[in-house]
N, C-alpha and C. Protein backbone atom coordinates (compact mmCIF):
# COMPACT_ATOMS: atom_id res chain seq x y z
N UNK A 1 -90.58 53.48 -58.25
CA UNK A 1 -91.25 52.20 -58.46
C UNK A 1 -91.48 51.53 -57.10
N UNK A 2 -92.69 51.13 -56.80
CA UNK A 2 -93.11 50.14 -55.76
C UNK A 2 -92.76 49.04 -55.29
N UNK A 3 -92.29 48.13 -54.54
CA UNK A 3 -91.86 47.07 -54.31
C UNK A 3 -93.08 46.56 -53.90
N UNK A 4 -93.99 45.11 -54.83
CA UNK A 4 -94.76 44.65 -55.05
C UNK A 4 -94.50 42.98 -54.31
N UNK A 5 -93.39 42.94 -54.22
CA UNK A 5 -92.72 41.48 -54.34
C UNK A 5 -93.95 41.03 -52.61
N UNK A 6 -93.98 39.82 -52.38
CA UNK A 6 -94.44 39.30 -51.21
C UNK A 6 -93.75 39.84 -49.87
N UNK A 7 -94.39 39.84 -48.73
CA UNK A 7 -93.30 39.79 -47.55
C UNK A 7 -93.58 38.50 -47.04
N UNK A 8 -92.12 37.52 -46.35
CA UNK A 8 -92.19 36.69 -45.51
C UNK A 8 -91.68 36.56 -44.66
N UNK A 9 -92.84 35.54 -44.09
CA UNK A 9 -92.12 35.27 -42.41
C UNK A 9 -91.10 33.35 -42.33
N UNK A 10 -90.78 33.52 -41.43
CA UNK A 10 -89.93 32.00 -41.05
C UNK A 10 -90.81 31.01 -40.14
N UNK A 11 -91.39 30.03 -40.92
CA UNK A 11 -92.22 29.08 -40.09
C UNK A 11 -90.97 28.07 -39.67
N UNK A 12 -91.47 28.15 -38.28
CA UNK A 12 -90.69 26.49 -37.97
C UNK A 12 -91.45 25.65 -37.32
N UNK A 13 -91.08 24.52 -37.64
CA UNK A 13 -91.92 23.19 -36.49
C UNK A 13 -90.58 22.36 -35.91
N UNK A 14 -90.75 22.05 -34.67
CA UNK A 14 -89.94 21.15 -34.20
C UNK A 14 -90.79 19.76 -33.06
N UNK A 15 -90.78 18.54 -33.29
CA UNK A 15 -91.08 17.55 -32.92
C UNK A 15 -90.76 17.16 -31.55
N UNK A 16 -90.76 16.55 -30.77
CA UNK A 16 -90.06 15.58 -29.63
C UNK A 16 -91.13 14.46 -29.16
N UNK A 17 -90.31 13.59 -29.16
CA UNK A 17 -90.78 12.36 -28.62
C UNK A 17 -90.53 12.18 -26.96
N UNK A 18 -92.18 12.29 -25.90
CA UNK A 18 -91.37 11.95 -24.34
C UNK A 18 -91.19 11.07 -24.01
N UNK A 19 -90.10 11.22 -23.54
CA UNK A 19 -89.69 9.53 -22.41
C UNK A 19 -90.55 9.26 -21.47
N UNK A 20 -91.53 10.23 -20.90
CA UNK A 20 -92.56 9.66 -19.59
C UNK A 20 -93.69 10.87 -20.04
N UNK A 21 -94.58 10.87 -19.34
CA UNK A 21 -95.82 11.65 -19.37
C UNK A 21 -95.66 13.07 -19.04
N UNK A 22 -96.45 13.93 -19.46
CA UNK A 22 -96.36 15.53 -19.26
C UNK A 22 -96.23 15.56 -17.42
N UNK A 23 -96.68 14.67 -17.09
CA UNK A 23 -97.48 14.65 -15.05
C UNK A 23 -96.14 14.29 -14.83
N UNK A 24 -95.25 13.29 -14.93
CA UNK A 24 -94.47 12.68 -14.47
C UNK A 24 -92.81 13.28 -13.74
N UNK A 25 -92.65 12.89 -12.96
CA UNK A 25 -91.54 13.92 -12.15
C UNK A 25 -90.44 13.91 -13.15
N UNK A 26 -89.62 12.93 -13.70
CA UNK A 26 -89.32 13.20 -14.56
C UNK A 26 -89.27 14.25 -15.59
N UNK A 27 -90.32 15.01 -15.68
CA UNK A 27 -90.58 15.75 -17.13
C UNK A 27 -91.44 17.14 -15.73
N UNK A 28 -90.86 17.18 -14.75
CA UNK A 28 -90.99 18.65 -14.31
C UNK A 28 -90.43 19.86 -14.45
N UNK A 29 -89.32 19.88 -14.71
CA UNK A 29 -88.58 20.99 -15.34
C UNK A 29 -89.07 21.60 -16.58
N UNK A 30 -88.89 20.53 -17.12
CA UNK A 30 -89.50 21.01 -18.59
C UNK A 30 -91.22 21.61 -18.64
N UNK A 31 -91.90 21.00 -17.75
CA UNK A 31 -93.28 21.36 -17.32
C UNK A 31 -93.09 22.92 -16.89
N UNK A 32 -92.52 22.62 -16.18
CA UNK A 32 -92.74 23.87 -15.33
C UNK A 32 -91.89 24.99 -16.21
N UNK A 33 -91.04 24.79 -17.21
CA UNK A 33 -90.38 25.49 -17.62
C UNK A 33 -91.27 26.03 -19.57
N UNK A 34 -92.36 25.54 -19.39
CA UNK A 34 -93.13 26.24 -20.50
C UNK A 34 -94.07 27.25 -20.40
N UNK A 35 -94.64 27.65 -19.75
CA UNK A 35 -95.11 29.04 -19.59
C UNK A 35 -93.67 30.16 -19.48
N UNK A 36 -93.25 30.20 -18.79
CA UNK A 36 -91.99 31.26 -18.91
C UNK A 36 -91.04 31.09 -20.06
N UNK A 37 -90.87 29.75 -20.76
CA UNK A 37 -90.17 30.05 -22.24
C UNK A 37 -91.06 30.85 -23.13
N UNK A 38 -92.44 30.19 -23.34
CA UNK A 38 -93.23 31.00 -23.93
C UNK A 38 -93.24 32.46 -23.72
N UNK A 39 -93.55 32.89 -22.40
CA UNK A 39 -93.44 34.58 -22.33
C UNK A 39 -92.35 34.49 -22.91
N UNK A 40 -91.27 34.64 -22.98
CA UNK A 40 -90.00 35.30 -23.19
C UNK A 40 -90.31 35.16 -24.98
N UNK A 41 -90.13 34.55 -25.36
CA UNK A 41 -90.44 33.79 -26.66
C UNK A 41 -91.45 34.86 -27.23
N UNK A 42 -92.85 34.99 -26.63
CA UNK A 42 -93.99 36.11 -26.83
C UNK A 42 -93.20 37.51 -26.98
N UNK A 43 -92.56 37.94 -26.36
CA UNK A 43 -92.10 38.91 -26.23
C UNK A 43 -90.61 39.19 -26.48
N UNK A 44 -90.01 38.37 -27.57
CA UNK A 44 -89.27 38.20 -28.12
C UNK A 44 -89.53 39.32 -29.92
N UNK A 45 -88.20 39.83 -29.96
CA UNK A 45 -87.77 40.89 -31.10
C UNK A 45 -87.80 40.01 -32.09
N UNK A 46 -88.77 40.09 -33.05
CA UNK A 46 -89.01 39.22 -34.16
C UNK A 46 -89.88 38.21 -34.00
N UNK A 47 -90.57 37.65 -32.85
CA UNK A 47 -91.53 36.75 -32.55
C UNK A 47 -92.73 37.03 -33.49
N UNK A 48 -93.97 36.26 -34.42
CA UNK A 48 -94.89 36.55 -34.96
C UNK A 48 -95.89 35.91 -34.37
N UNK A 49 -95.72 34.58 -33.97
CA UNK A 49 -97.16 33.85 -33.93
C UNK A 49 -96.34 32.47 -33.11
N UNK A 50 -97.67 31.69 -32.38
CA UNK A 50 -97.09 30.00 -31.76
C UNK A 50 -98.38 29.98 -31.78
N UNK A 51 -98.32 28.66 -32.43
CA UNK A 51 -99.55 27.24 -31.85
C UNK A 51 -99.96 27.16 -30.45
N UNK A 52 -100.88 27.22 -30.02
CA UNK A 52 -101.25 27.34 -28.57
C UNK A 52 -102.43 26.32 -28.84
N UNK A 53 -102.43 25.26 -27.84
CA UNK A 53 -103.63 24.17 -27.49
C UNK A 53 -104.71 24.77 -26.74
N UNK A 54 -105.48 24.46 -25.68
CA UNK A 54 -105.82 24.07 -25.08
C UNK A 54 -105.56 25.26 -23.51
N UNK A 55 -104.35 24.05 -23.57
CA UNK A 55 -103.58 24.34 -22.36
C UNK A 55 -103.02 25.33 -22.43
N UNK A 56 -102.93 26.55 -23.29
CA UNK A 56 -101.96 27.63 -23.46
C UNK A 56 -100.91 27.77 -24.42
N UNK A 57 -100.52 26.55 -24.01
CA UNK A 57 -99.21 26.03 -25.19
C UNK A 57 -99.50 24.85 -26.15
N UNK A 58 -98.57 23.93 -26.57
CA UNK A 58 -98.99 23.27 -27.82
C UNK A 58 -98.69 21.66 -27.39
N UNK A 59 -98.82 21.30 -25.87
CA UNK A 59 -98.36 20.46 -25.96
C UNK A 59 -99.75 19.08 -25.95
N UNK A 60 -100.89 19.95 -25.76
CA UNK A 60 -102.08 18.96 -25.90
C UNK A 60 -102.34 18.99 -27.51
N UNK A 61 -101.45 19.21 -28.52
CA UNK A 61 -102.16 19.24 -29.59
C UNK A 61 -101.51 18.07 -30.65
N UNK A 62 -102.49 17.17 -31.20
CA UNK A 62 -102.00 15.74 -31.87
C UNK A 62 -100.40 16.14 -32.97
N UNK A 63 -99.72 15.51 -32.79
CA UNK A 63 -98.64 15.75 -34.12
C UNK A 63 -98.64 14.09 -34.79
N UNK A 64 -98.24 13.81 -35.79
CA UNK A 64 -97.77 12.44 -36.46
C UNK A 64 -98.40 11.58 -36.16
N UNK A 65 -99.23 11.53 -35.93
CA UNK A 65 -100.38 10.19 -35.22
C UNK A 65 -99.54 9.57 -33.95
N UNK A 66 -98.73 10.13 -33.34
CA UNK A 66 -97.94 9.67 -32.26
C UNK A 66 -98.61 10.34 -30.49
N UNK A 67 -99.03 9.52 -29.79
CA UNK A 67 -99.44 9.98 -28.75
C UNK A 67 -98.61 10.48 -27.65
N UNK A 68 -97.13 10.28 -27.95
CA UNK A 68 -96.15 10.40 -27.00
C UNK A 68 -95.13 11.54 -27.80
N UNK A 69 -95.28 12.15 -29.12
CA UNK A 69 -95.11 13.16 -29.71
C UNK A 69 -95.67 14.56 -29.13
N UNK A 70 -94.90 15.47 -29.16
CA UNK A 70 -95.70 17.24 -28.98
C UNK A 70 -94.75 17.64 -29.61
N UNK A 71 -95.53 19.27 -29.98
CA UNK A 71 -95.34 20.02 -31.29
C UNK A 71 -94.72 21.18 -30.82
N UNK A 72 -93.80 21.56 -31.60
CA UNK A 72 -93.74 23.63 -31.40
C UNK A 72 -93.65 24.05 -32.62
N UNK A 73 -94.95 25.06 -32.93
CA UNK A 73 -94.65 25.51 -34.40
C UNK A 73 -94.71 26.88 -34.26
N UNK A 74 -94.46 27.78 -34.70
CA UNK A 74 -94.39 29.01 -34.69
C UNK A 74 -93.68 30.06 -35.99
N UNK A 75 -93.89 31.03 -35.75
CA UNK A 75 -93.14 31.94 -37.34
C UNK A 75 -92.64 33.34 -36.21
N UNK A 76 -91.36 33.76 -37.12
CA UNK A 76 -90.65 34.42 -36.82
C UNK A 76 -90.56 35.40 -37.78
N UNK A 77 -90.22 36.77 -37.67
CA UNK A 77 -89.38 37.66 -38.26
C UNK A 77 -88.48 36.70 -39.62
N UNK A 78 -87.26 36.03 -39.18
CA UNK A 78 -86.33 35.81 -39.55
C UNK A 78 -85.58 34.82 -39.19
N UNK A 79 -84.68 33.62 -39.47
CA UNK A 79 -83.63 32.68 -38.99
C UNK A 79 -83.02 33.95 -37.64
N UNK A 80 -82.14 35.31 -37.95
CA UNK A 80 -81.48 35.63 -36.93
C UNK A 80 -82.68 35.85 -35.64
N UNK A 81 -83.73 36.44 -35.33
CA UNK A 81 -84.89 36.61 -34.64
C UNK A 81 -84.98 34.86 -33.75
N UNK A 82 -85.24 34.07 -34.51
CA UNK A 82 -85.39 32.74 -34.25
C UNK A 82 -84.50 32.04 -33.44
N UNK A 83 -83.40 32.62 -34.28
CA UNK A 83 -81.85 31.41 -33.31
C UNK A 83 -81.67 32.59 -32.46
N UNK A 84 -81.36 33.64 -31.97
CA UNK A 84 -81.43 35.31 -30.57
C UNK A 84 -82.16 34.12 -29.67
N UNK A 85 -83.58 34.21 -29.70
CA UNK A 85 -84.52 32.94 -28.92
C UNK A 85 -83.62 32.03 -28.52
N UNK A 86 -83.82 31.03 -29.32
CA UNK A 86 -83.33 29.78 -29.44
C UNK A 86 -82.04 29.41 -28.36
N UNK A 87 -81.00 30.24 -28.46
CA UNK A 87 -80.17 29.94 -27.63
C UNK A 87 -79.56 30.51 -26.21
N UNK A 88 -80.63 31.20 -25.90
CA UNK A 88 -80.34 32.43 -24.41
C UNK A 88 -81.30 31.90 -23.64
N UNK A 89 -81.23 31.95 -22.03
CA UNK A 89 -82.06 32.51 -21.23
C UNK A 89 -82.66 31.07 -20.83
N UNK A 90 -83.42 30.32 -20.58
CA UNK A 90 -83.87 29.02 -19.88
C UNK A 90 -84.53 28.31 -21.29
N UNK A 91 -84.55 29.06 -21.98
CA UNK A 91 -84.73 28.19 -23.53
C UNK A 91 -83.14 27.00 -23.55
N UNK A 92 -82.23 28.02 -23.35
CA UNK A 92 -80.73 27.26 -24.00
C UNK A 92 -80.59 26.17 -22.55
N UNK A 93 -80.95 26.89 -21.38
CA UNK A 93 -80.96 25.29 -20.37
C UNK A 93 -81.92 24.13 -20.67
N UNK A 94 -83.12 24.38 -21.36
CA UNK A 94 -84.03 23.32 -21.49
C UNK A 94 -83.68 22.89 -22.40
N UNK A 95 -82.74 22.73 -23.26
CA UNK A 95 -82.58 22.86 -24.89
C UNK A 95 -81.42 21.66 -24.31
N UNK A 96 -80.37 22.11 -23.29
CA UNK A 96 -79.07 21.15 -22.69
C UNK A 96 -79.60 20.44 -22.45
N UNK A 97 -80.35 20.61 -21.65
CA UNK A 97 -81.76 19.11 -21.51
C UNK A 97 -82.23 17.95 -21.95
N UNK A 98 -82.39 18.41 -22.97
CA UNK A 98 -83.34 17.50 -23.92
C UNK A 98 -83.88 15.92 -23.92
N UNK A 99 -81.97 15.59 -23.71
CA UNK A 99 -82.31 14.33 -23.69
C UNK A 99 -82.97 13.48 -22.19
N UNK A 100 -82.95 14.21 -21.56
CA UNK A 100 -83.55 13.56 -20.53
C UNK A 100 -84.85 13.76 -20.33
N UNK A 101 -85.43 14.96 -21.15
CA UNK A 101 -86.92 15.02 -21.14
C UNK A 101 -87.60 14.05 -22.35
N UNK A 102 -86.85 13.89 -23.51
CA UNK A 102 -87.29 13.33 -24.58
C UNK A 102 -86.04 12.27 -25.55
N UNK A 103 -87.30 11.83 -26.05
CA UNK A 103 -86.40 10.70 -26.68
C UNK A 103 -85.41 11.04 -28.15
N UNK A 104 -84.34 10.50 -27.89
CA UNK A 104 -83.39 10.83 -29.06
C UNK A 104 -83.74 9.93 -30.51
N UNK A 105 -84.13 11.02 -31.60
CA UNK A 105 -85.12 10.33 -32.77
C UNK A 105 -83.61 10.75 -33.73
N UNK A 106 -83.21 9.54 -34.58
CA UNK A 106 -83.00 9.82 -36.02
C UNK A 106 -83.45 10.52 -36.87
N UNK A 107 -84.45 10.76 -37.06
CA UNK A 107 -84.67 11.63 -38.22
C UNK A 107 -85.16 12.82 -37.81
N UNK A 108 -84.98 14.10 -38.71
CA UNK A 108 -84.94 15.49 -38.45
C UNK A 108 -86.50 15.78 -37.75
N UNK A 109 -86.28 16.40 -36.84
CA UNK A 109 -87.00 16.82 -35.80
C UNK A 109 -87.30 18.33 -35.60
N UNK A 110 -86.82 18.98 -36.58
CA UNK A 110 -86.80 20.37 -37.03
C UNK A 110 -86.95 20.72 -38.44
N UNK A 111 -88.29 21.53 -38.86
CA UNK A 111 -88.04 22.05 -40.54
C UNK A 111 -88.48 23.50 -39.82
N UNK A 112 -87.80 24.28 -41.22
CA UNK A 112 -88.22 25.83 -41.15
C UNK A 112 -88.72 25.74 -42.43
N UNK A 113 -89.12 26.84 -43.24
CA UNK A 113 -89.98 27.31 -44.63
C UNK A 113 -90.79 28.61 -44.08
N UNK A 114 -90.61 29.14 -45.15
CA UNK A 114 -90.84 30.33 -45.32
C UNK A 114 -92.37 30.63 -45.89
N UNK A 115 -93.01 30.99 -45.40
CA UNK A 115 -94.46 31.77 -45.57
C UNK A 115 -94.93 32.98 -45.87
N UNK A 116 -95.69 33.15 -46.29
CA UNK A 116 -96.38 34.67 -47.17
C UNK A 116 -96.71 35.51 -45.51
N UNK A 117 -96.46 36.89 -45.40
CA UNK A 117 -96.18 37.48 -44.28
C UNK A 117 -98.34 37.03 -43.97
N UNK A 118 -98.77 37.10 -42.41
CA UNK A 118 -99.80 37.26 -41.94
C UNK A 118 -100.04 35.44 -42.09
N UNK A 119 -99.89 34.52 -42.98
CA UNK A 119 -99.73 33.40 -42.89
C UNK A 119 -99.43 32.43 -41.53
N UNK A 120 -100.70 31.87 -41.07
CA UNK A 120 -100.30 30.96 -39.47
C UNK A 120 -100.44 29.20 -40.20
N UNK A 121 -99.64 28.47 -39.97
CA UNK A 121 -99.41 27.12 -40.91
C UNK A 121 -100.01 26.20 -39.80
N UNK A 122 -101.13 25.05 -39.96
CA UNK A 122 -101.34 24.51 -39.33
C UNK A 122 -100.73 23.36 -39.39
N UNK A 123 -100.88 22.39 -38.27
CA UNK A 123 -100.31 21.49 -37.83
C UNK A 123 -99.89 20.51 -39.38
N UNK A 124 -100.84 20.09 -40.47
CA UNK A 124 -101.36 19.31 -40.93
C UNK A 124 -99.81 19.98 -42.11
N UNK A 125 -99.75 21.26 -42.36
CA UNK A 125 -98.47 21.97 -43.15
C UNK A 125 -97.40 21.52 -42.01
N UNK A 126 -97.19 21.97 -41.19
CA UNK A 126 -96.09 21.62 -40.58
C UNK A 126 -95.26 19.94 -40.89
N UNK A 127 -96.02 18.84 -40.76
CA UNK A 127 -96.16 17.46 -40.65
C UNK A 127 -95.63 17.40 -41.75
N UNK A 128 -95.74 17.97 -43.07
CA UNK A 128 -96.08 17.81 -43.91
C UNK A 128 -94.05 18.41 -44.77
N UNK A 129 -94.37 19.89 -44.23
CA UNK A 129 -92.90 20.25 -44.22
C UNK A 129 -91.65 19.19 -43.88
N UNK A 130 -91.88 18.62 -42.55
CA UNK A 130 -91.03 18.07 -41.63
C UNK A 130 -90.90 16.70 -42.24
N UNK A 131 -91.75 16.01 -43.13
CA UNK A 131 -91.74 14.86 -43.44
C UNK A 131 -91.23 15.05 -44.99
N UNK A 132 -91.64 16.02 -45.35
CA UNK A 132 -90.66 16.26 -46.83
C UNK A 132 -88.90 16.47 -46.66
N UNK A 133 -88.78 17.02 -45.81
CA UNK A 133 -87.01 17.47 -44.88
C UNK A 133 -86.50 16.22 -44.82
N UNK A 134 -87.49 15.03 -43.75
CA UNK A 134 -86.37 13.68 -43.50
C UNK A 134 -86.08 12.95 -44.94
N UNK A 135 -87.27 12.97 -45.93
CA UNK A 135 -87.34 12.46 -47.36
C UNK A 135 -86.62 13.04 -48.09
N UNK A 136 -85.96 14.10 -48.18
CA UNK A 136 -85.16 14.82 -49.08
C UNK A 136 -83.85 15.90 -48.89
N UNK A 137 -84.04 16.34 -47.27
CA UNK A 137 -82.84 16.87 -46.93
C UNK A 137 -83.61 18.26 -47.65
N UNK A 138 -82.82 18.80 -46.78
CA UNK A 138 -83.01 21.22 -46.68
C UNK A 138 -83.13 21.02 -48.59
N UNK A 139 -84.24 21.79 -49.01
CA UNK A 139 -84.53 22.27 -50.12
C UNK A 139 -85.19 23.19 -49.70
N UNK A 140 -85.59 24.16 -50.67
CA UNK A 140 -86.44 25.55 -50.30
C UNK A 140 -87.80 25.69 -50.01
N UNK A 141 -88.48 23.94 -49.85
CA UNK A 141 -89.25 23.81 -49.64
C UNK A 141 -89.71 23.47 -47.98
N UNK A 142 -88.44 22.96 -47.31
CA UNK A 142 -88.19 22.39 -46.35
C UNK A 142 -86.64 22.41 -45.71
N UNK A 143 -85.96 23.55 -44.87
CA UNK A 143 -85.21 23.83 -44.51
C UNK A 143 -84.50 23.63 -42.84
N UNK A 144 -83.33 23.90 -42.99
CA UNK A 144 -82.79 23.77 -41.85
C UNK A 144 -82.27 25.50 -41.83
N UNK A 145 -81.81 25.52 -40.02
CA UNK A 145 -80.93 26.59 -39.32
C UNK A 145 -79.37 26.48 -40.13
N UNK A 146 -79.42 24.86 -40.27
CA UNK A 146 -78.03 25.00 -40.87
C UNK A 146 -77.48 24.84 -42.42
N UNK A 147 -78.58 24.91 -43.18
CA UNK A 147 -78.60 24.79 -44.68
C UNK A 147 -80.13 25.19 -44.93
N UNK A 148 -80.04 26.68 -44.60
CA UNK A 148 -81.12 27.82 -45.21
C UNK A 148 -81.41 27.60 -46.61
N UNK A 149 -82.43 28.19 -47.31
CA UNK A 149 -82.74 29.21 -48.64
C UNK A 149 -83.43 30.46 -48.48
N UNK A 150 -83.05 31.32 -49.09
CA UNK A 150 -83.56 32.52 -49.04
C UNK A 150 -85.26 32.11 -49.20
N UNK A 151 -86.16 33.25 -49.18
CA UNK A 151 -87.71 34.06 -48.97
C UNK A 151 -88.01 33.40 -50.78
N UNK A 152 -87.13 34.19 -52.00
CA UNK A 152 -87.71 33.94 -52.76
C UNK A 152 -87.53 32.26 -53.91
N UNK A 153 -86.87 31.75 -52.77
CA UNK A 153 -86.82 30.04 -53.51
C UNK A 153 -87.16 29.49 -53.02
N UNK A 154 -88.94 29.78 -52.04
CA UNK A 154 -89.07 28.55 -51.66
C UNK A 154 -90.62 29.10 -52.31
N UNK A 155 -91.24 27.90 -52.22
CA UNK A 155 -92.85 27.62 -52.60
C UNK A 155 -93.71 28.30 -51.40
N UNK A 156 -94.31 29.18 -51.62
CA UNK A 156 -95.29 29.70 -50.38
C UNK A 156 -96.20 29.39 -49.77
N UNK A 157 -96.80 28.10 -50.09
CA UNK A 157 -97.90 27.54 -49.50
C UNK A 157 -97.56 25.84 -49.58
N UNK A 158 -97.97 25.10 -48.87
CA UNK A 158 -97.44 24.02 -48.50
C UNK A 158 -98.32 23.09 -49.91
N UNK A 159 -97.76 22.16 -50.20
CA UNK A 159 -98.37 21.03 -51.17
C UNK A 159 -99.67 20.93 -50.99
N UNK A 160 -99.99 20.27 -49.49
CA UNK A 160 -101.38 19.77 -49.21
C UNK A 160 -102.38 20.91 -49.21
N UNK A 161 -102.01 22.22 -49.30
CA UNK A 161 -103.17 23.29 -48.95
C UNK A 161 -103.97 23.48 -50.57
């Protein structure tokens, strides 16, 4: 017998609010430190897809009607694929960072959800994920790294699509 079932991938979006401008000395590290997260990230075991602007990366691209907001959305293999990334290599120094590149927000600044494999989620799904998460907390619709749901309890296509 065939296994018919869907394949999926792990969408995530994560938010930040900057404390000063992309130009600003302040926010050079982190500048200078996004093309080489990206390669690594690109060429990362389980990597599928990233939002790319403009500029290469995603940081010219509108999120939340906030002008001092930028985006990272991307899909993975898997949560383990995702967090391997996530915490090695000048990702995990920019990550120690944070707060000095960006502003410290209350509400969740990270959703994951799970997508139909070949599936790229635009900005408008992402927003959308991430704002259902602060409204309701990790359901299978809108998840965290640290209170997952499996591939087949979550909804495969976002509300608004």
């Amino acid at each position: 017998m065939t296994n018919t079932a869907p394949v999926y991938e792990l969408a995530q979006v994560n938010v930040a609010r900057l404390r000063h401008p992309l130009d600003a000395p302040q926010l050079k590290d982190f500048v200078d430190g996004l093309d080489p997260v990206n390669a690594v990230a690109d060429a990362a075991d389980g990597f599928v897809w990233r939002l790319r602007g403009d500029s290469g990366n995603a940081t010219d691209v509108p999120v939340l009607g906030d002008a001092w907001m930028i985006v990272n959305l991307s899909v993975w293999r898997d949560p383990g694929a995702l967090t391997a990334f996530m915490y090695r290599g000048l990702h995990r120094e920019l990550l120690a960072r944070r707060r000095e590149f960006f502003e410290r927000l209350e509400e969740a600044v990270t959703a994951l959800w799970w997508v139909p494999a070949g599936h790229r989620p635009a900005v408008a799904e992402a927003e959308d994920r991430l704002l259902h998460l602060r409204a309701h907390g990790p359901t299978p619709y809108a998840f965290t790294l640290r209170a997952p749901f499996a591939p087949g309890d979550a909804p495969a296509v976002s509300r608004s699509a």
